[in-house]
Protein backbone atom coordinates (compact mmCIF):
# COMPACT_ATOMS: atom_id res chain seq x y z
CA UNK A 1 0.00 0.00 0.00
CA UNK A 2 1.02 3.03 -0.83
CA UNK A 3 1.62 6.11 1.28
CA UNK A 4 1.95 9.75 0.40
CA UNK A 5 5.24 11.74 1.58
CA UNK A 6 4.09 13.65 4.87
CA UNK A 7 0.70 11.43 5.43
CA UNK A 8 2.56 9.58 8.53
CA UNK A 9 4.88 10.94 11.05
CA UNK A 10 7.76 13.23 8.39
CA UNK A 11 10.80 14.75 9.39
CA UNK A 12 11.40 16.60 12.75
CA UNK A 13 7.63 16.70 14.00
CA UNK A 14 4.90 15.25 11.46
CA UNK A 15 3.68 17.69 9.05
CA UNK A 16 4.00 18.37 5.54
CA UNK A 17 6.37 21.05 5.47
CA UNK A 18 8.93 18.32 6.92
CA UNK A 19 9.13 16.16 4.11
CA UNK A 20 11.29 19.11 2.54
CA UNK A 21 13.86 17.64 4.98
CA UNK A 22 14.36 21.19 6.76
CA UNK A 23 12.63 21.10 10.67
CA UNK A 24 9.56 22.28 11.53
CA UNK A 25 11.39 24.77 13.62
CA UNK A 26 13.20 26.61 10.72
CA UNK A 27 9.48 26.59 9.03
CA UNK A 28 7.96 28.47 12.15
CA UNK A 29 10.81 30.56 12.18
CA UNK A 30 11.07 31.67 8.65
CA UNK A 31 7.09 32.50 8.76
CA UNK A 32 7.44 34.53 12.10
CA UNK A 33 10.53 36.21 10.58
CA UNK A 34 8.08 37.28 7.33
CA UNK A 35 5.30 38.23 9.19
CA UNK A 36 7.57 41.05 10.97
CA UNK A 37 8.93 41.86 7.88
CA UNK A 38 5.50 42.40 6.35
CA UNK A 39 3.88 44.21 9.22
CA UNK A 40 7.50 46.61 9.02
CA UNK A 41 6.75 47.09 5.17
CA UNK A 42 3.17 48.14 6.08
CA UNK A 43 3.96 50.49 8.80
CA UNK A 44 6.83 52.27 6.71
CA UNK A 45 4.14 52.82 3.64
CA UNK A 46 1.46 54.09 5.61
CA UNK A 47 3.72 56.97 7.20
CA UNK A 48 4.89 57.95 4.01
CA UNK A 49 1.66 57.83 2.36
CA UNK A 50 0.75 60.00 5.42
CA UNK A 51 3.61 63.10 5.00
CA UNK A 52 3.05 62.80 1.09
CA UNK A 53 -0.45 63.50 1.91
């Protein structure tokens, strides 16, 4: 029988994302480190959207 990669337990904790081979932990690092980067982005173009206008 047959079983997809990341149906069982993958790679450093069970999900999908570990079947890349990388850890879970570099995967909830990577997306926390984005989301700050994102949220940084957003605040820096709403103040200078705000002294343009």
């Amino acid at each position: 029988m047959y079983r997809a990669p990341g149906a069982g337990l993958g790679v450093g904790g069970g999900t999908a994302l570990a079947v890349t081979g990388a850890d879970v932990g570099w995967w909830i690092a990577l997306g926390i480190a984005l989301l700050i980067t994102g949220v940084l982005l957003l605040r820096a173009a709403r103040r200078r959207r705000s002294a343009a206008g």
